[in-house]
PDB file of N, CA and C in Angstrom:
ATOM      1  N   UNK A   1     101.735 113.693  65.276  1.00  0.00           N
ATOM      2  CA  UNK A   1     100.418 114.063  65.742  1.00  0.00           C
ATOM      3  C   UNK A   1      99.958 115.317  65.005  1.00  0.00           C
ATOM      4  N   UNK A   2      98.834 115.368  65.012  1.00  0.00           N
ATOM      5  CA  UNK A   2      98.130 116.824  63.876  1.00  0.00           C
ATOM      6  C   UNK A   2      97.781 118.040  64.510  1.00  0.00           C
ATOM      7  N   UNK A   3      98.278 118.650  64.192  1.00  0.00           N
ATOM      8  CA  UNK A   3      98.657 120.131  64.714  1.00  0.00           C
ATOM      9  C   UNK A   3      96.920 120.251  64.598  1.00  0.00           C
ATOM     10  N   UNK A   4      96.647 121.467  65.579  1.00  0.00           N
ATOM     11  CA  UNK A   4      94.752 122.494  66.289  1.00  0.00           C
ATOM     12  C   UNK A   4      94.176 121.102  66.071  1.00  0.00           C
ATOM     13  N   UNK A   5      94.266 120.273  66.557  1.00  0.00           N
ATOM     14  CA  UNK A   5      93.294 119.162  66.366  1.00  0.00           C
ATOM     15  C   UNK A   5      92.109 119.241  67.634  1.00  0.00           C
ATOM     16  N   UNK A   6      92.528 120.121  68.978  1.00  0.00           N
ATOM     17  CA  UNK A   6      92.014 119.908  70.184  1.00  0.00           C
ATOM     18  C   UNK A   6      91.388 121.565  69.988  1.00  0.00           C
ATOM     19  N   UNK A   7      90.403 121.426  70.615  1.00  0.00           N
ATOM     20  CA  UNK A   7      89.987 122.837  70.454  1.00  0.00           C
ATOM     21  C   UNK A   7      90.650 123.532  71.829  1.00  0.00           C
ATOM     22  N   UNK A   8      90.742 124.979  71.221  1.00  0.00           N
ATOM     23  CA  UNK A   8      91.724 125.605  72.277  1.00  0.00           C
ATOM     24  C   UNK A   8      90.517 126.670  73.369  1.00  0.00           C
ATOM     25  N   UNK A   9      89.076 127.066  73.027  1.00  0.00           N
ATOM     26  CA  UNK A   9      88.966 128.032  73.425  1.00  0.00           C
ATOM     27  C   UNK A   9      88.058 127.519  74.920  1.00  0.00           C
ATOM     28  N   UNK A  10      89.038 126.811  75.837  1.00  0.00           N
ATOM     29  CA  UNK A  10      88.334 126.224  77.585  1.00  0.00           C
ATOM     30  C   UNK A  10      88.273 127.700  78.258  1.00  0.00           C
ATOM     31  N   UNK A  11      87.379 127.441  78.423  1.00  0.00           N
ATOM     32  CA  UNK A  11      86.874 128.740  79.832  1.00  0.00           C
ATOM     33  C   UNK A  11      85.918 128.094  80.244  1.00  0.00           C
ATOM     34  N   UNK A  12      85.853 128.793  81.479  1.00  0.00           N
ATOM     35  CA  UNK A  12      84.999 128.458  82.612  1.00  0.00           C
ATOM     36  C   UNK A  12      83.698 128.787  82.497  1.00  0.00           C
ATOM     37  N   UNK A  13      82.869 128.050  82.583  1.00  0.00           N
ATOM     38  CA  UNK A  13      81.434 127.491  82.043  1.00  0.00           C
ATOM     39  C   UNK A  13      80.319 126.783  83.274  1.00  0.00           C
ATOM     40  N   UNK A  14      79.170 127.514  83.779  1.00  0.00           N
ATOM     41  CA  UNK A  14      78.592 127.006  84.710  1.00  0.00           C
ATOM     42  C   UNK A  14      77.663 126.241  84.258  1.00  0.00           C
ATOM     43  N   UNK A  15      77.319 124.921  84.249  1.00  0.00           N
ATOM     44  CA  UNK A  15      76.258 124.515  84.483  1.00  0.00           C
ATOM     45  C   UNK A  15      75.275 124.123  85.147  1.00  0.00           C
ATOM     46  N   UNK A  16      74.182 124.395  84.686  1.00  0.00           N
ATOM     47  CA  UNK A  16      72.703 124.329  85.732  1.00  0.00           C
ATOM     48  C   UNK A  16      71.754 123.207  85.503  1.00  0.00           C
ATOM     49  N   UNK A  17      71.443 122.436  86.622  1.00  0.00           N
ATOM     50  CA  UNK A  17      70.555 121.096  86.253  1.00  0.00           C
ATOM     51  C   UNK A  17      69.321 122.010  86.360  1.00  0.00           C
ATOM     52  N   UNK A  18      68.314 121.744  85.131  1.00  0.00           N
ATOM     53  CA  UNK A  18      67.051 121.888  85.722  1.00  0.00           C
ATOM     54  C   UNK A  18      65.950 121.613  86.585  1.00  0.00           C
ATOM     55  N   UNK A  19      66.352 120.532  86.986  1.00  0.00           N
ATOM     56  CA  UNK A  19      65.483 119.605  87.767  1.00  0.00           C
ATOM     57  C   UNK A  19      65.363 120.352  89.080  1.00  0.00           C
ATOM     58  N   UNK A  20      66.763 120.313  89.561  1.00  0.00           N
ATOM     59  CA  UNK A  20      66.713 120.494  90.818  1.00  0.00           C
ATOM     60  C   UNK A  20      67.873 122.111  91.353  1.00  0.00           C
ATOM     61  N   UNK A  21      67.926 122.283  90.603  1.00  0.00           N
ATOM     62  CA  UNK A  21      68.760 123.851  90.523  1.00  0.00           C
ATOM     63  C   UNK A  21      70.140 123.657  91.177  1.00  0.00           C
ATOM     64  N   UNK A  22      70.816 122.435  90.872  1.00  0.00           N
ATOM     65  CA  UNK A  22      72.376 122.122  91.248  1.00  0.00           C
ATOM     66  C   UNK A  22      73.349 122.792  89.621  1.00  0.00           C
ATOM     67  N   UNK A  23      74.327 123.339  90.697  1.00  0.00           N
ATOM     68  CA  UNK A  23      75.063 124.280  89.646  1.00  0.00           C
ATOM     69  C   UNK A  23      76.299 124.495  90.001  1.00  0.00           C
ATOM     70  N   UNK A  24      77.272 123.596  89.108  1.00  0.00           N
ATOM     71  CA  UNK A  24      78.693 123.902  89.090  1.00  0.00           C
ATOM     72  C   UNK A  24      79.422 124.613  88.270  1.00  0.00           C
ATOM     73  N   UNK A  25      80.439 124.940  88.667  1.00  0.00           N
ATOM     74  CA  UNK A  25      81.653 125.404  87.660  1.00  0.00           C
ATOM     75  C   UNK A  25      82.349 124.528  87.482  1.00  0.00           C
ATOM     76  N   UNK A  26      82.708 124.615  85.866  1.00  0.00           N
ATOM     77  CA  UNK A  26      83.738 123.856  85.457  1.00  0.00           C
ATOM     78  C   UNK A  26      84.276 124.634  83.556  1.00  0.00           C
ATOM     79  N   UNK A  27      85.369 123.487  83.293  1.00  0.00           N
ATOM     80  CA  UNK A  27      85.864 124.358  82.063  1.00  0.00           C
ATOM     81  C   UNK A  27      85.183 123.223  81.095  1.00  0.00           C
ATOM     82  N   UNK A  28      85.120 124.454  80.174  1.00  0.00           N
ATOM     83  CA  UNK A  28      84.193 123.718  78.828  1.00  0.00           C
ATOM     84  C   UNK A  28      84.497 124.775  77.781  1.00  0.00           C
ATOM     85  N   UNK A  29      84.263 124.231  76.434  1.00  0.00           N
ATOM     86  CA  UNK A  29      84.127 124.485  75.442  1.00  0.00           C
ATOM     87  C   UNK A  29      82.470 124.959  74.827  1.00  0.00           C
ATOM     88  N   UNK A  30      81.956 124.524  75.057  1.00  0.00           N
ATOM     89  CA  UNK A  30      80.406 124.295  74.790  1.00  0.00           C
ATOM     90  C   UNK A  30      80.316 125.689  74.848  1.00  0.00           C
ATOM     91  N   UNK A  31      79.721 126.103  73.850  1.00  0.00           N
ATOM     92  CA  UNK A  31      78.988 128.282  73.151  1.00  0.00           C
ATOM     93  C   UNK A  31      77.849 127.681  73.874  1.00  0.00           C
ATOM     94  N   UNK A  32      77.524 129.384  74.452  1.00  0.00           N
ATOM     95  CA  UNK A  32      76.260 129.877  75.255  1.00  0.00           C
ATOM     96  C   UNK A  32      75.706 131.251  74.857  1.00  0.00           C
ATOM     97  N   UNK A  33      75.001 131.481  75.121  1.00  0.00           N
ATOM     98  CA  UNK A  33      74.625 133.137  74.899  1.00  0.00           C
ATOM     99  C   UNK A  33      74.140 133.431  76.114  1.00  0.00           C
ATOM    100  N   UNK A  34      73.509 132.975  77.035  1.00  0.00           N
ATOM    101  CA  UNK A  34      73.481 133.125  78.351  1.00  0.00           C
ATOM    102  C   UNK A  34      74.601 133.016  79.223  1.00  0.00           C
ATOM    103  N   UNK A  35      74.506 134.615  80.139  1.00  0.00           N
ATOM    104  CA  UNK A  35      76.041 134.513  81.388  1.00  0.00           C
ATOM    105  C   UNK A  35      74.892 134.854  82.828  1.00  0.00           C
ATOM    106  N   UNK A  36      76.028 134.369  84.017  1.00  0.00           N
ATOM    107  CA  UNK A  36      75.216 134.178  85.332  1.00  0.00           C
ATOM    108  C   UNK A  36      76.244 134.535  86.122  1.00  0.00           C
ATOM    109  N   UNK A  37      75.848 135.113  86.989  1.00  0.00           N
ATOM    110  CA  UNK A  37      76.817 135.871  88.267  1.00  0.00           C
ATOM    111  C   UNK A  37      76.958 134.464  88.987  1.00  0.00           C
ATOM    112  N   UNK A  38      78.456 134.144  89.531  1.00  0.00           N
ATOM    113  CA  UNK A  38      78.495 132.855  90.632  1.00  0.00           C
ATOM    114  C   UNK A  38      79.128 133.354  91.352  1.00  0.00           C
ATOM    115  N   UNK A  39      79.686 132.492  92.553  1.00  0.00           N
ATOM    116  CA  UNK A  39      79.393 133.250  93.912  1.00  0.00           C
ATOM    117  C   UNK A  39      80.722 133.821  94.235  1.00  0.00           C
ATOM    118  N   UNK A  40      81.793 133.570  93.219  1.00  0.00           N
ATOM    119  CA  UNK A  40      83.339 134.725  93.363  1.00  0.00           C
ATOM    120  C   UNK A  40      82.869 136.175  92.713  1.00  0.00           C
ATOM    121  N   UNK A  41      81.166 136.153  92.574  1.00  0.00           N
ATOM    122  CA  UNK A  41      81.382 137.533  91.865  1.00  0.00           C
ATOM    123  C   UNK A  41      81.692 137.751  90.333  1.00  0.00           C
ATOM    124  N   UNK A  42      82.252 136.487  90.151  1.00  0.00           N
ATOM    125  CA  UNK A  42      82.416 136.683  88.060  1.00  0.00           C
ATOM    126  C   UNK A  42      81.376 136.404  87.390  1.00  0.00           C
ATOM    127  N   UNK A  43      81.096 137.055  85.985  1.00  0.00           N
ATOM    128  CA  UNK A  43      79.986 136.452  85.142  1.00  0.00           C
ATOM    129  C   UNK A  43      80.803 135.445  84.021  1.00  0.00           C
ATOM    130  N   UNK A  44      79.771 134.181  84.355  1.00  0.00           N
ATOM    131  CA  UNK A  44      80.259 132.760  83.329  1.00  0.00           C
ATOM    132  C   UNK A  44      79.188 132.519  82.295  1.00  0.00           C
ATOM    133  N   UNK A  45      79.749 132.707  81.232  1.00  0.00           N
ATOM    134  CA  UNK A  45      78.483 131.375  80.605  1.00  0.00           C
ATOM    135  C   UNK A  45      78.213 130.446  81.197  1.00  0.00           C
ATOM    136  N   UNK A  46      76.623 130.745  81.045  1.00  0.00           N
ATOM    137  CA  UNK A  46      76.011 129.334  81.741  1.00  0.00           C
ATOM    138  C   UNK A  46      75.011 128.364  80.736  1.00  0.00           C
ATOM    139  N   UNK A  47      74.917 127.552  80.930  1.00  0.00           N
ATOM    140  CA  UNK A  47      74.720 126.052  80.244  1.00  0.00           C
ATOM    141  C   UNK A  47      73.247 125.328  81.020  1.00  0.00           C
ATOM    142  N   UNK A  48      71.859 125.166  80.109  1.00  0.00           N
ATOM    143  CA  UNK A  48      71.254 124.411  81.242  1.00  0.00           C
ATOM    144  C   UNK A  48      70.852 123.117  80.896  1.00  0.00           C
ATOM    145  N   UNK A  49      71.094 122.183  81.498  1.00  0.00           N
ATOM    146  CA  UNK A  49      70.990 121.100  81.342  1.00  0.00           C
ATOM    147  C   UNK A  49      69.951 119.981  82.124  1.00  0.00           C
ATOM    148  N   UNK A  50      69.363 119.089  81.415  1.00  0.00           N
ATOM    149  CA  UNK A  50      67.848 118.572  81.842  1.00  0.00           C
ATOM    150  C   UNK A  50      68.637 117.350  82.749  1.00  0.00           C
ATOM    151  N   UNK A  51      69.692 116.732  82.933  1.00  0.00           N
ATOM    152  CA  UNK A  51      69.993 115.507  84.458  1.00  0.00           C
ATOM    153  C   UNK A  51      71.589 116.026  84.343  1.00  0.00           C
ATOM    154  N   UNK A  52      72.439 115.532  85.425  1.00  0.00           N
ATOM    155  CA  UNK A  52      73.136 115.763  85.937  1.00  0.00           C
ATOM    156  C   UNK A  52      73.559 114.607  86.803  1.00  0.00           C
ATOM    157  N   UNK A  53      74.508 114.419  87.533  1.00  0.00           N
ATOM    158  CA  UNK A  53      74.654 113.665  88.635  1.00  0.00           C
ATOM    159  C   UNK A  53      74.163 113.710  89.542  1.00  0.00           C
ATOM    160  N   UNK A  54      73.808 115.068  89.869  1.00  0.00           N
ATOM    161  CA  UNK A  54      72.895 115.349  91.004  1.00  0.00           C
ATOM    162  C   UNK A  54      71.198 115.165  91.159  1.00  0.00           C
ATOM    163  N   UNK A  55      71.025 114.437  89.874  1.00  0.00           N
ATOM    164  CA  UNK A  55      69.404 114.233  89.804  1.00  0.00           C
ATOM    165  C   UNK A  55      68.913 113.246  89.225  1.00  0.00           C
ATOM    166  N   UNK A  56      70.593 112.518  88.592  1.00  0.00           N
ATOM    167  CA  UNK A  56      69.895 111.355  87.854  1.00  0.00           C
ATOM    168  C   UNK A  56      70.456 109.947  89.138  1.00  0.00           C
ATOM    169  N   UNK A  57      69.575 109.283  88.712  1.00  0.00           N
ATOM    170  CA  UNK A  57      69.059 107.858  89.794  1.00  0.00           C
ATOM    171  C   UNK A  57      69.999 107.433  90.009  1.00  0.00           C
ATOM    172  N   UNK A  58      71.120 106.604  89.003  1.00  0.00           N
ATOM    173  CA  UNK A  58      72.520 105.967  89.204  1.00  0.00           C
ATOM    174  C   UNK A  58      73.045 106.604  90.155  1.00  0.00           C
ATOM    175  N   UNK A  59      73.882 107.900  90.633  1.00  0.00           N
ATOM    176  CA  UNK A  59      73.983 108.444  91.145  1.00  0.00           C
ATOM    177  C   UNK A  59      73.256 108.993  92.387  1.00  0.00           C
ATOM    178  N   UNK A  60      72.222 109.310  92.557  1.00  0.00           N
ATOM    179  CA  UNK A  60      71.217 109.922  93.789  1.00  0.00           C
ATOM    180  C   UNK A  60      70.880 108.567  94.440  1.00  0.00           C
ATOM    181  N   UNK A  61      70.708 107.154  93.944  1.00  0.00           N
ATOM    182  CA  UNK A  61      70.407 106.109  94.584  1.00  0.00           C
ATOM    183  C   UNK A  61      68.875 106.123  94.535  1.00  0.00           C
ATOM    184  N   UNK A  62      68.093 107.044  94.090  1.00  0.00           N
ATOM    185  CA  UNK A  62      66.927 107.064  94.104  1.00  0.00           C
ATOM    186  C   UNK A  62      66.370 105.837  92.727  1.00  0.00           C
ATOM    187  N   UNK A  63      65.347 105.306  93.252  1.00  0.00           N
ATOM    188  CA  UNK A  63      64.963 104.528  92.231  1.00  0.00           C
ATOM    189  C   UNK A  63      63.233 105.313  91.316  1.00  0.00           C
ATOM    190  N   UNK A  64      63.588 105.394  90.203  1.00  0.00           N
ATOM    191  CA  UNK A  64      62.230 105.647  89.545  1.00  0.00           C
ATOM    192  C   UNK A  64      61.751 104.537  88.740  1.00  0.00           C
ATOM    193  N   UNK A  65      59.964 104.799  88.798  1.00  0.00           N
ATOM    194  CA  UNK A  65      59.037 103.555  88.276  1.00  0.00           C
ATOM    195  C   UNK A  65      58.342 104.495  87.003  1.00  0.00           C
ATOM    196  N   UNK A  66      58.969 103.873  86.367  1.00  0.00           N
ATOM    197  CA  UNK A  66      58.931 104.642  84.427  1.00  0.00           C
ATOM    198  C   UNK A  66      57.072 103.908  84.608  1.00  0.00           C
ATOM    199  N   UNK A  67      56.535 104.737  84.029  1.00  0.00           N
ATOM    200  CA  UNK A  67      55.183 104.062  83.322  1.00  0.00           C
ATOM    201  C   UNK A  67      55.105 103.546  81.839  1.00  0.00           C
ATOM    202  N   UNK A  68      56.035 102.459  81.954  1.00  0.00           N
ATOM    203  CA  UNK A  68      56.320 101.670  80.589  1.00  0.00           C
ATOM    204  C   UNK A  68      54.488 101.301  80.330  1.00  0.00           C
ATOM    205  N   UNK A  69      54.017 100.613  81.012  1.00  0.00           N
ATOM    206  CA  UNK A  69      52.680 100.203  80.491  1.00  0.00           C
ATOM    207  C   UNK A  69      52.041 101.260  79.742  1.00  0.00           C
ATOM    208  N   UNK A  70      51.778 102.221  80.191  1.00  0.00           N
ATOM    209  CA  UNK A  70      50.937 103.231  79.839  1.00  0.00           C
ATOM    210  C   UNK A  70      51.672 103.783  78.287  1.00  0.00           C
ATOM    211  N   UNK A  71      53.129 103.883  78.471  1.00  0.00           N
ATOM    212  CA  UNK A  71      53.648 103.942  76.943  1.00  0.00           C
ATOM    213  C   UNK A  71      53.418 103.421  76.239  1.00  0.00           C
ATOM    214  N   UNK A  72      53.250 101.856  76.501  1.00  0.00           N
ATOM    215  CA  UNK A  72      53.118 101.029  75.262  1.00  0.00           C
ATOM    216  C   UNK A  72      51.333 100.998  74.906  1.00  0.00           C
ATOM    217  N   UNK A  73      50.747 100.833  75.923  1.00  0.00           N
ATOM    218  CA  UNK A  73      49.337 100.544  76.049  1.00  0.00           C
ATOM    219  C   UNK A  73      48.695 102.442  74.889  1.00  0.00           C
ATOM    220  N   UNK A  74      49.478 103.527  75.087  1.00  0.00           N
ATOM    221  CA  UNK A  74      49.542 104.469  74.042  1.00  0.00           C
ATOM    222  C   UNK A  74      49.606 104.242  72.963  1.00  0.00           C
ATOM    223  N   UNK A  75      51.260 103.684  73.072  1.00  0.00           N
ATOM    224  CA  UNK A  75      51.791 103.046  71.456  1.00  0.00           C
ATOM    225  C   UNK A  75      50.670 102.530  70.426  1.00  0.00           C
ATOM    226  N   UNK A  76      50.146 101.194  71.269  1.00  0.00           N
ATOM    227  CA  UNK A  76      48.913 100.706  70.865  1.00  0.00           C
ATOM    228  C   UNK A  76      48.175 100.719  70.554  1.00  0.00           C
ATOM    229  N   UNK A  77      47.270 102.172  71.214  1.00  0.00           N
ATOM    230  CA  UNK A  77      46.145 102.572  70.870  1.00  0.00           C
ATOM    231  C   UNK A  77      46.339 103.592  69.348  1.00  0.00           C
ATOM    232  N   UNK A  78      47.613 103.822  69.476  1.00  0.00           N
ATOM    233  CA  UNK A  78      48.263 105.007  68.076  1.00  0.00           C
ATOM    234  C   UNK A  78      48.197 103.923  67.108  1.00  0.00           C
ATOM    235  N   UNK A  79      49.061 103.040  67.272  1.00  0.00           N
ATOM    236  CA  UNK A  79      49.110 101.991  66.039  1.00  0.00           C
ATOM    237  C   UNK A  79      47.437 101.586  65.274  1.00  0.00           C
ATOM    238  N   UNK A  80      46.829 101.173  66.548  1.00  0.00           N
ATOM    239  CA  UNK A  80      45.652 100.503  66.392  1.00  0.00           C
ATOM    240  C   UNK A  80      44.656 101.828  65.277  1.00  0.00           C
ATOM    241  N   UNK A  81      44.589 103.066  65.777  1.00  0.00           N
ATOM    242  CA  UNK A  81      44.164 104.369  64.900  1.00  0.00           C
ATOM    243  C   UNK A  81      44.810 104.520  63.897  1.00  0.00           C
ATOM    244  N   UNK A  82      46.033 104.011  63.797  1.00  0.00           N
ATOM    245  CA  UNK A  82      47.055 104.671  62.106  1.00  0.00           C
ATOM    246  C   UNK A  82      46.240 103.651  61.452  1.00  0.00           C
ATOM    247  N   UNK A  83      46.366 102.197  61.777  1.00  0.00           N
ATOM    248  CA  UNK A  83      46.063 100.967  61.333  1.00  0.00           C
ATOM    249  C   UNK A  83      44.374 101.358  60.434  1.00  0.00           C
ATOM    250  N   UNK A  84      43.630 101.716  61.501  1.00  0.00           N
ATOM    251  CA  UNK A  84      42.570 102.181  61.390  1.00  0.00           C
ATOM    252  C   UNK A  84      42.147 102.793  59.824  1.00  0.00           C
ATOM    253  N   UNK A  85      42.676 104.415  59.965  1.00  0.00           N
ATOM    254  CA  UNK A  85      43.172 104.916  59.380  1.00  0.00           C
ATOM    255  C   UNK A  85      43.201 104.559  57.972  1.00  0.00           C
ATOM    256  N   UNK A  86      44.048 103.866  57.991  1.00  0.00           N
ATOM    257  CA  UNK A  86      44.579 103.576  56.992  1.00  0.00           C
ATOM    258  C   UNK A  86      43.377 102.588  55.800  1.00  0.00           C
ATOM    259  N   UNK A  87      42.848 101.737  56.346  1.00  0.00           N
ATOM    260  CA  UNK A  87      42.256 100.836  56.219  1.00  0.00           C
ATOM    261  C   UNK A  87      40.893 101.616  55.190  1.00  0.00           C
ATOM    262  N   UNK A  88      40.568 102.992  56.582  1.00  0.00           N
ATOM    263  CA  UNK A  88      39.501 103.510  55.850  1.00  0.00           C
ATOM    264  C   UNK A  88      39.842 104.541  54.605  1.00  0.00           C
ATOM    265  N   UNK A  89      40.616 104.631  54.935  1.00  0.00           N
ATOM    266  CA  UNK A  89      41.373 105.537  52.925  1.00  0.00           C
ATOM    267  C   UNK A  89      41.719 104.418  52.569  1.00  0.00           C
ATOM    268  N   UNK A  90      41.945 103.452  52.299  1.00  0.00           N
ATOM    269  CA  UNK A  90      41.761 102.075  51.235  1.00  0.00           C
ATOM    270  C   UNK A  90      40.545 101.496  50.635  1.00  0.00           C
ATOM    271  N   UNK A  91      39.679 101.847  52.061  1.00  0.00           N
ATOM    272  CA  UNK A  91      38.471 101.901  51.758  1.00  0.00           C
ATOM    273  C   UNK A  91      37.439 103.251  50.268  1.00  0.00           C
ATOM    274  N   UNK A  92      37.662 103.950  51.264  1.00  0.00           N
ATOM    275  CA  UNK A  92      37.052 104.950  50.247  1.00  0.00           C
ATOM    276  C   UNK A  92      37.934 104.981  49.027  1.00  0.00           C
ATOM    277  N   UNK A  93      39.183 104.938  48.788  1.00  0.00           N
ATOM    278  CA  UNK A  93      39.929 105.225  47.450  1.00  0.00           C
ATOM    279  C   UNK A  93      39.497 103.427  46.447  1.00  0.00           C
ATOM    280  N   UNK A  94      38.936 102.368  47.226  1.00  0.00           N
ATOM    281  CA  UNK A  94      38.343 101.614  46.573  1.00  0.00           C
ATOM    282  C   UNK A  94      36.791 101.797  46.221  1.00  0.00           C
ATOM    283  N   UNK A  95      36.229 102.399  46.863  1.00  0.00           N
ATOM    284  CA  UNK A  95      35.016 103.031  46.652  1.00  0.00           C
ATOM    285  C   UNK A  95      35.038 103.610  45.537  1.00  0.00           C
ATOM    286  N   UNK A  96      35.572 105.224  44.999  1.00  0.00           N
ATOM    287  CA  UNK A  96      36.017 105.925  44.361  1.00  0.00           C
ATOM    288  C   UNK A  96      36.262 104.812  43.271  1.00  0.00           C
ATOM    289  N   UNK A  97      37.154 104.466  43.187  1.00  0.00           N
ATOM    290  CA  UNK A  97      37.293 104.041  41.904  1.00  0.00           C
ATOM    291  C   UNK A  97      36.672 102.936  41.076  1.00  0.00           C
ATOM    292  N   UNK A  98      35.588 102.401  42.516  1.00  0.00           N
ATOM    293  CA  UNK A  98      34.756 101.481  41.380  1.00  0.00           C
ATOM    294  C   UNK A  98      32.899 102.239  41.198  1.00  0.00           C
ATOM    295  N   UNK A  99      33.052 103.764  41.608  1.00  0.00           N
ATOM    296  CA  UNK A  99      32.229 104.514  41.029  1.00  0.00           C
ATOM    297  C   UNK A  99      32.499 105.151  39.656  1.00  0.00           C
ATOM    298  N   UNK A 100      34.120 105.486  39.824  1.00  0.00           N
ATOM    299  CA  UNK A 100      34.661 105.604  38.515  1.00  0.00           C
ATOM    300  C   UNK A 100      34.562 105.186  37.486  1.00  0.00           C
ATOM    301  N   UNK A 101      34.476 103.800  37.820  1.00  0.00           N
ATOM    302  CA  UNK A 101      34.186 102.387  36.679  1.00  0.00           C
ATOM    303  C   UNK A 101      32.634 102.740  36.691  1.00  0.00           C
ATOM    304  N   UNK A 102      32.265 102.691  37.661  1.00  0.00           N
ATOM    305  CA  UNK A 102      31.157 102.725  36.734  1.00  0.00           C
ATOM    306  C   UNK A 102      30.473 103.704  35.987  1.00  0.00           C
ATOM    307  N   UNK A 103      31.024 104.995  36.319  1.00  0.00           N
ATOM    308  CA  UNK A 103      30.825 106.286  35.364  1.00  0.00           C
ATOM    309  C   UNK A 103      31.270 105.811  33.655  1.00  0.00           C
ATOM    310  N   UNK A 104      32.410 105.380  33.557  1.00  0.00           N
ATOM    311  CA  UNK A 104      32.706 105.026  32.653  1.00  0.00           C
ATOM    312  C   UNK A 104      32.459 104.170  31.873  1.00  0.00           C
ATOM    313  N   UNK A 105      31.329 102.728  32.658  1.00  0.00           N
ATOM    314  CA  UNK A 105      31.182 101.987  32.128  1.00  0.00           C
ATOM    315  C   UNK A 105      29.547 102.237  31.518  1.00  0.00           C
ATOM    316  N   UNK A 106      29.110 103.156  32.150  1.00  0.00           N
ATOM    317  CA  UNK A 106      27.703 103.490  32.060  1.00  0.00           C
ATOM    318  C   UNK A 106      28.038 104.724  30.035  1.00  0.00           C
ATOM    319  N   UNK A 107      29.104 105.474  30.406  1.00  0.00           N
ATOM    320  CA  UNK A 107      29.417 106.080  29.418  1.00  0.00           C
ATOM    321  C   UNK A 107      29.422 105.491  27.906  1.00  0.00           C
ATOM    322  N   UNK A 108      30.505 104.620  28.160  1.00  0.00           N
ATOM    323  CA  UNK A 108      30.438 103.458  26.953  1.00  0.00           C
ATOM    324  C   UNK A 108      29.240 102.441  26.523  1.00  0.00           C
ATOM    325  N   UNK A 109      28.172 102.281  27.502  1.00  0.00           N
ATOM    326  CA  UNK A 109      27.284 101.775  27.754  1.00  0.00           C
ATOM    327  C   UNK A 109      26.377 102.710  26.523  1.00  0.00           C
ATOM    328  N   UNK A 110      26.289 103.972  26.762  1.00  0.00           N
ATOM    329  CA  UNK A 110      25.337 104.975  26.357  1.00  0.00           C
ATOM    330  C   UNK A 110      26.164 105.243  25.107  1.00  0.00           C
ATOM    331  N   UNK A 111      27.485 104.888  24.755  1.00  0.00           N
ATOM    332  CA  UNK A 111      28.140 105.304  23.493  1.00  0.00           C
ATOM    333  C   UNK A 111      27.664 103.953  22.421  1.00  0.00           C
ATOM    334  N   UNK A 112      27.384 103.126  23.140  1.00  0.00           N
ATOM    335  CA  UNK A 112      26.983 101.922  22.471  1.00  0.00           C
ATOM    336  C   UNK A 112      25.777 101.910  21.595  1.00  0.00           C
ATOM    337  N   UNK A 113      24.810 102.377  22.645  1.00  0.00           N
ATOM    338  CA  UNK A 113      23.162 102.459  22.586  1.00  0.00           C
ATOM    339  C   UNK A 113      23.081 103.394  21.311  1.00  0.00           C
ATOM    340  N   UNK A 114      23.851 104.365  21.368  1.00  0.00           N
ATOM    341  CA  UNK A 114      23.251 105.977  20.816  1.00  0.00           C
ATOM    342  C   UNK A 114      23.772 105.294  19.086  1.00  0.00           C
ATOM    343  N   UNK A 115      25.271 104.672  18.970  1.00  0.00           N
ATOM    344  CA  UNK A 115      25.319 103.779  17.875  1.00  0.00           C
ATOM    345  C   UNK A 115      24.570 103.491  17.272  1.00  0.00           C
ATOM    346  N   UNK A 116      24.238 102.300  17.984  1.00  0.00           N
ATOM    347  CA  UNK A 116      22.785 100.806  17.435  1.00  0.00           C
ATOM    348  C   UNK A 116      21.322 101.758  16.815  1.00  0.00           C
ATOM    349  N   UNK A 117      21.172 102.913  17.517  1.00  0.00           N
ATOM    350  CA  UNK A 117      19.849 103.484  17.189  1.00  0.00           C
ATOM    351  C   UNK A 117      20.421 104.490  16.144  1.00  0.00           C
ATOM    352  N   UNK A 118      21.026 104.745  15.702  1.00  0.00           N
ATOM    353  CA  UNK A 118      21.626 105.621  14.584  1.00  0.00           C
ATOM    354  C   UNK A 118      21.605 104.776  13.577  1.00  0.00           C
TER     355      UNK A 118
END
């Protein structure tokens, strides 16, 4: 087996759900720069973290109703504007370049003329 393969430096590490301000001790590895007084009186690094067991659904038994429609019906309306978008800079960069042409074709046009009358 391979020798320091496990990291050695466990200390005791509080973490804090944000949701709902549930906060244990436990040992961890995980660097903090934030420390928090807990209730033996010691200061721990503390850790904050957005779910937990204590707030996420599997666990709490609580059921949540995601607004998938409204995501996608977003999605949609984004796609439908990039789409958009897009269409109209294809547009104008085809514009553009058949003014181009015709700058140029008007040029050669007038390089022609100025010829014939010479």
């Amino acid at each position: 087996m391979k020798k320091s393969l496990h990291p050695t430096n466990y200390r005791a590490v509080v973490f804090e759900d944000l949701n709902n301000g549930f906060r244990f001790l436990t040992r961890s590895t995980v660097a903090s720069d934030e420390t928090t007084k807990w209730e033996d009186g010691n200061e721990y690094p503390i850790v904050k973290v957005h779910i937990t067991s204590a707030s996420h659904p599997f666990f709490t038994g609580e059921e949540r109703v995601l607004d998938i429609e409204g995501r996608v019906d977003k999605f949609k309306t984004r796609a439908a504007a990039g789409a958009a978008a897009k269409e109209k800079r294809a547009a104008a960069a085809k514009k553009a370049a058949a003014r181009q042409a015709a700058k140029v074709e008007k040029a050669e046009t007038k390089a022609e003329n100025s010829k014939v009358s010479k």
